[in-house]
N, C-alpha and C. Protein backbone atom coordinates (compact mmCIF):
# COMPACT_ATOMS: atom_id res chain seq x y z
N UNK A 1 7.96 -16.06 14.90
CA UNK A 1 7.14 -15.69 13.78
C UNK A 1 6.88 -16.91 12.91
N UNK A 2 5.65 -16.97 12.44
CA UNK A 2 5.41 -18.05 11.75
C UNK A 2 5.87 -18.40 10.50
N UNK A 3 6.53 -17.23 9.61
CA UNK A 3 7.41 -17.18 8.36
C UNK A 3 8.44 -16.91 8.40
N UNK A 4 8.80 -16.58 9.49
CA UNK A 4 10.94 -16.51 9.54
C UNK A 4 10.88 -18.18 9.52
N UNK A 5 11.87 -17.72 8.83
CA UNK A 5 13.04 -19.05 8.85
C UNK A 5 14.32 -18.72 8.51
N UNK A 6 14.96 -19.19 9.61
CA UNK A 6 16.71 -18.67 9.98
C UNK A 6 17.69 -20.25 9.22
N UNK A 7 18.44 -20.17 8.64
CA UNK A 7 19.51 -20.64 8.34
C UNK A 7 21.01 -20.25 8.15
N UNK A 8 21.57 -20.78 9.31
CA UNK A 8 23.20 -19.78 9.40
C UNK A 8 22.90 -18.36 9.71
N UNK A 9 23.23 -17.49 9.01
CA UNK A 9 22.90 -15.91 8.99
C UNK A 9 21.60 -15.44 7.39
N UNK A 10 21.02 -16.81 7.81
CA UNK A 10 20.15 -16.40 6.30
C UNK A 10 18.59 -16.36 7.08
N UNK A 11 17.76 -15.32 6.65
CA UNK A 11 16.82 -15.17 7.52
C UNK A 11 15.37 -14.78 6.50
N UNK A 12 14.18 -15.91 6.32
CA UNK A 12 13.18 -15.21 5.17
C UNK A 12 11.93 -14.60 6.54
N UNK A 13 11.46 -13.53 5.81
CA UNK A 13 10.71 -13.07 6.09
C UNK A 13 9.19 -12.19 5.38
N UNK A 14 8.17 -12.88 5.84
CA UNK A 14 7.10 -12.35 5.22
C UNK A 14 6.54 -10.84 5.45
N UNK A 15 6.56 -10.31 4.29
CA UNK A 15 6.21 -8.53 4.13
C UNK A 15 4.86 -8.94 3.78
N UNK A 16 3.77 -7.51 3.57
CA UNK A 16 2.97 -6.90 2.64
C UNK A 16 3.56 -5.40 2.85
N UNK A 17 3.37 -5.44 1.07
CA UNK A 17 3.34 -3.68 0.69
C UNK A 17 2.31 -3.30 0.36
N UNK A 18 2.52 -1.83 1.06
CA UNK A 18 1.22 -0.74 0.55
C UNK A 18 2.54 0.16 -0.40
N UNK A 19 2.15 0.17 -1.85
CA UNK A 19 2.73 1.07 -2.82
C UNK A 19 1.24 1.99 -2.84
N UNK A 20 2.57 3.25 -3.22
CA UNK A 20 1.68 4.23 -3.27
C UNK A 20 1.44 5.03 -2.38
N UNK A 21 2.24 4.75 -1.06
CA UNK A 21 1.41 5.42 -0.08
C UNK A 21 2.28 6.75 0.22
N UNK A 22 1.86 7.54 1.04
CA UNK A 22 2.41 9.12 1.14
C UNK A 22 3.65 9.20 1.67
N UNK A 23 3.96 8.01 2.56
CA UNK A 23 5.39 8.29 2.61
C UNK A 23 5.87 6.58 2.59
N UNK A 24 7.49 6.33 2.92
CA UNK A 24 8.04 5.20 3.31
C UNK A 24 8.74 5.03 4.41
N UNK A 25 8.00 3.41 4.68
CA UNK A 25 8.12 2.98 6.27
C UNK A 25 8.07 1.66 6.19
N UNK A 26 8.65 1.51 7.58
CA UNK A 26 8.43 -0.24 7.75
C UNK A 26 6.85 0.57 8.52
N UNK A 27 5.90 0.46 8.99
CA UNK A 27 4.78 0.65 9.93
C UNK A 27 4.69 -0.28 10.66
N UNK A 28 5.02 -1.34 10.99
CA UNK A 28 4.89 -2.23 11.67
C UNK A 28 4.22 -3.55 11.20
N UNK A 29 4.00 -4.50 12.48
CA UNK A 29 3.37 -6.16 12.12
C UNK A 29 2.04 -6.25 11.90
N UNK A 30 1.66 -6.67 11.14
CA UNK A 30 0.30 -7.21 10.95
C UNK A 30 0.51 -8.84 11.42
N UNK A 31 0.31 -8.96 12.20
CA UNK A 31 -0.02 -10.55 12.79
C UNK A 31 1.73 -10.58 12.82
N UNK A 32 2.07 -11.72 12.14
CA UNK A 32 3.48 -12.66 11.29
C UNK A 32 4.00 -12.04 10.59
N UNK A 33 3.41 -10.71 9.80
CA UNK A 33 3.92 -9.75 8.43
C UNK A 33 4.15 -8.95 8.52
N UNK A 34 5.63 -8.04 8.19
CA UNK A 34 5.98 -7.11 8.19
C UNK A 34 4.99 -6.61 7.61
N UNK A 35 4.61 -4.81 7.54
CA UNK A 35 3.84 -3.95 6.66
C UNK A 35 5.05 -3.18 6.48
N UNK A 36 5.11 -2.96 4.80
CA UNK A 36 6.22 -2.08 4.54
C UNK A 36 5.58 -1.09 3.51
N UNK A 37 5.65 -0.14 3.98
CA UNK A 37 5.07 1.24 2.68
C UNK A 37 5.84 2.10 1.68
N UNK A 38 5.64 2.09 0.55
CA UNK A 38 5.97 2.43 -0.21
C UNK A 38 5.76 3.71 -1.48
N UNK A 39 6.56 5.00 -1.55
CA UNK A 39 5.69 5.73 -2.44
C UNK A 39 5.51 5.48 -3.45
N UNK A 40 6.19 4.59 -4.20
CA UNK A 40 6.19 4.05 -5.89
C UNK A 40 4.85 3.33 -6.17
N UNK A 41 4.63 3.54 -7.66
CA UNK A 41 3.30 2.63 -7.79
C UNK A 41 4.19 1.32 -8.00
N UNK A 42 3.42 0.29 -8.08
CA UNK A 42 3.73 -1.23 -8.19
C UNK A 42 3.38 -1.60 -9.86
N UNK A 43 4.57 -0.88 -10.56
CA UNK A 43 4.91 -1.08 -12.05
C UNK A 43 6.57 -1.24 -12.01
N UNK A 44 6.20 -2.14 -12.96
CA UNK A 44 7.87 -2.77 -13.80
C UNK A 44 8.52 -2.85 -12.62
N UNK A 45 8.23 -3.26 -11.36
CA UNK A 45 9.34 -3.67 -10.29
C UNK A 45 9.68 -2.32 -9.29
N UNK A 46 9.50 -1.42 -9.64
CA UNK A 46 9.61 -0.25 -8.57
C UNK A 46 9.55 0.07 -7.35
N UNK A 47 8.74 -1.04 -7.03
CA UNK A 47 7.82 -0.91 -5.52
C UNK A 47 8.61 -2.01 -4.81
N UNK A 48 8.97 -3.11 -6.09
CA UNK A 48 10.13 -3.83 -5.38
C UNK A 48 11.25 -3.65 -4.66
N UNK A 49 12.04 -2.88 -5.59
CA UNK A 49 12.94 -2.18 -5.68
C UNK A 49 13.42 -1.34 -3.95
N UNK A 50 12.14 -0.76 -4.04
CA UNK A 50 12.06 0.29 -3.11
C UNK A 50 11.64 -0.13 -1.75
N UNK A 51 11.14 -1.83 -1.99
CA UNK A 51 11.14 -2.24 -0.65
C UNK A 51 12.76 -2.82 -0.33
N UNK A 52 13.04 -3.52 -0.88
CA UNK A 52 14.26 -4.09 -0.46
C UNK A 52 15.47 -3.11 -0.17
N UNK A 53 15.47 -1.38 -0.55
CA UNK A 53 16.27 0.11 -0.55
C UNK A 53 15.70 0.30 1.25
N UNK A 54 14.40 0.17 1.04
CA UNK A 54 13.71 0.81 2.85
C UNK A 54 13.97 -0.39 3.74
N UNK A 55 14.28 -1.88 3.25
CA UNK A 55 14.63 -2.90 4.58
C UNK A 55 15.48 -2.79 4.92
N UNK A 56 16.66 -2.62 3.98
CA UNK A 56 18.42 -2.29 4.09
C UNK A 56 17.92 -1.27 4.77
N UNK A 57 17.94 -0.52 4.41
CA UNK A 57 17.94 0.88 5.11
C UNK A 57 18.01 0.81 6.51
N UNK A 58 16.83 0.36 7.06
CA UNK A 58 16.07 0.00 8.33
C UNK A 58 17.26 -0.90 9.25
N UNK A 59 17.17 -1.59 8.03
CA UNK A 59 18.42 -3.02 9.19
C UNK A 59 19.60 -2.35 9.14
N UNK A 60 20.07 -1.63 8.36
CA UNK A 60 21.66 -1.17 8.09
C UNK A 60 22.55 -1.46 7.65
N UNK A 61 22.54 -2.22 6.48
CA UNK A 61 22.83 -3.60 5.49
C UNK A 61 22.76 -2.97 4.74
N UNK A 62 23.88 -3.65 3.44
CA UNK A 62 23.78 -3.16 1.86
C UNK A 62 22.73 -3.80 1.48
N UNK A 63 22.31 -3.03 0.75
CA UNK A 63 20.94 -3.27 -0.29
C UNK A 63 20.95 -5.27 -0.80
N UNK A 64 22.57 -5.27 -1.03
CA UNK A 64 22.70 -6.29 -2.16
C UNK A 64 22.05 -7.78 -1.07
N UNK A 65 22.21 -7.59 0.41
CA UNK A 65 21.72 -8.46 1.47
C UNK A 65 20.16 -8.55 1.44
N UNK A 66 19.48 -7.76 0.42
CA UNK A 66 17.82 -7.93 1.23
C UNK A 66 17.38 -8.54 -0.13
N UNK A 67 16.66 -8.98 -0.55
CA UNK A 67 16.23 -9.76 -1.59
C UNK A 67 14.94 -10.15 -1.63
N UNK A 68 13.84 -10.14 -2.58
CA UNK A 68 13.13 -10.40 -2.54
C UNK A 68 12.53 -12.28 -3.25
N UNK A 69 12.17 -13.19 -2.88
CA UNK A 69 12.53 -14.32 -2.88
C UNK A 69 11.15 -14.73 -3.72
N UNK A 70 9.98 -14.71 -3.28
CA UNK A 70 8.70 -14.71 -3.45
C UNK A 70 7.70 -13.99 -3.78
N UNK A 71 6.59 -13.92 -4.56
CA UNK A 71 5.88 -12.67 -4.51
C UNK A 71 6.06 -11.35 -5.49
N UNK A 72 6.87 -11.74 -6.50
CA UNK A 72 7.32 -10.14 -7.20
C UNK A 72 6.39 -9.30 -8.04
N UNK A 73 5.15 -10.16 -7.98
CA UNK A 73 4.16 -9.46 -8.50
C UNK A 73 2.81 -9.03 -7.54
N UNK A 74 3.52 -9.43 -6.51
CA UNK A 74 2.02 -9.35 -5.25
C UNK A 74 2.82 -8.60 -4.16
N UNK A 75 1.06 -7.84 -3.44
CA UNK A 75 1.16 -7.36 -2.04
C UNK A 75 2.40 -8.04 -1.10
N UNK A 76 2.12 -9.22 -1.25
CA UNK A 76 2.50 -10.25 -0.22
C UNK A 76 3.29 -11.01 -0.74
N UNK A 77 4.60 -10.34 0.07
CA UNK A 77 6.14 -11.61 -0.62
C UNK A 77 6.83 -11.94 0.31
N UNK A 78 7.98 -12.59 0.48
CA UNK A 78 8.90 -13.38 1.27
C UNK A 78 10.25 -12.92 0.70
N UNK A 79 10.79 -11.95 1.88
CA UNK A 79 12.46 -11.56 1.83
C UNK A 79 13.29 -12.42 2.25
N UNK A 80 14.48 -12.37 1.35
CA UNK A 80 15.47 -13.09 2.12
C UNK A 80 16.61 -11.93 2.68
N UNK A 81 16.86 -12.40 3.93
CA UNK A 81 18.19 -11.10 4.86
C UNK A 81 19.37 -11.83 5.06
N UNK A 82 20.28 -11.79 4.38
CA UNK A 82 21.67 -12.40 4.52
C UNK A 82 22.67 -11.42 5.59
N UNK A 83 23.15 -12.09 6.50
CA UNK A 83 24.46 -11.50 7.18
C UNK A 83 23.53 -11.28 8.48
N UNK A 84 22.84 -11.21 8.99
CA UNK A 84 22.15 -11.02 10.38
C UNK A 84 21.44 -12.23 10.46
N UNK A 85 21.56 -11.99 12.49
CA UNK A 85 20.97 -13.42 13.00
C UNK A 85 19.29 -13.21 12.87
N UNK A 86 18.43 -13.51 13.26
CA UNK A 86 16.94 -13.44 13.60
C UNK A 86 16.84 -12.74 14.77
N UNK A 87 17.98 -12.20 15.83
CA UNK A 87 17.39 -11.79 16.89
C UNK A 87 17.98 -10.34 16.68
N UNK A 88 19.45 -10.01 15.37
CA UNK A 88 19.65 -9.03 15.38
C UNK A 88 18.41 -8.47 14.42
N UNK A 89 18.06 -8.93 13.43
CA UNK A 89 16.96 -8.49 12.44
C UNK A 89 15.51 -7.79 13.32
N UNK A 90 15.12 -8.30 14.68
CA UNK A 90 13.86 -8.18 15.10
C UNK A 90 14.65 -6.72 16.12
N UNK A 91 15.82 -6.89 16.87
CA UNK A 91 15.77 -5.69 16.92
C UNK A 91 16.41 -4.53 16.47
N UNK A 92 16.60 -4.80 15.10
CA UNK A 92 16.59 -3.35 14.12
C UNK A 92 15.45 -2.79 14.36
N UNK A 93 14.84 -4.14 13.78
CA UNK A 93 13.28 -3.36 13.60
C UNK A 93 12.57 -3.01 14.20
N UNK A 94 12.71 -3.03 15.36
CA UNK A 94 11.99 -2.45 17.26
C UNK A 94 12.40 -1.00 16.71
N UNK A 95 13.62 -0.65 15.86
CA UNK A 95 14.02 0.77 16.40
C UNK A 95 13.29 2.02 15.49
């Protein structure tokens, strides 16, 4: 992927969110970018919030591991995933 970047067990990765939408999901890649959906509107951090609650989730990681690094006011941000390699992270997310 053209925006991972792995260091030790530290892994960034490029999202876009759809807030707002009817339910929550990872939906899959757009190109390089996760698409992650969200029902919260994208006020006071909510949508943030609720992405980094649905990545844990997904990967199976405490919340306190997903982080949002880049982006806290946009569609389009850059996570950081602490404690997983890059090859365990890609197949969480196959599942």
């Amino acid at each position: 992927m053209l925006d991972s970047k792995v260091n030790g067990t530290v892994m960034k990765l490029s999202i876009k969110v759809v807030p707002g939408s009817s339910r929550e999901c990872i939906a899959g890649w757009l190109g390089d970018t996760l698409k992650v959906c969200v029902k919260v509107p994208p006020e006071k951090g909510k949508a943030n919030k609720a992405v980094e609650k649905i990545v844990a989730k997904v990967l199976a990681m405490p919340v306190k591991q997903v982080k949002i690094i880049r982006g806290n006011t946009s569609s389009r941000k850059v996570i950081e995933i602490t404690g997983l390699s890059e090859t365990e992270v890609y197949e969480r997310l196959k599942k």
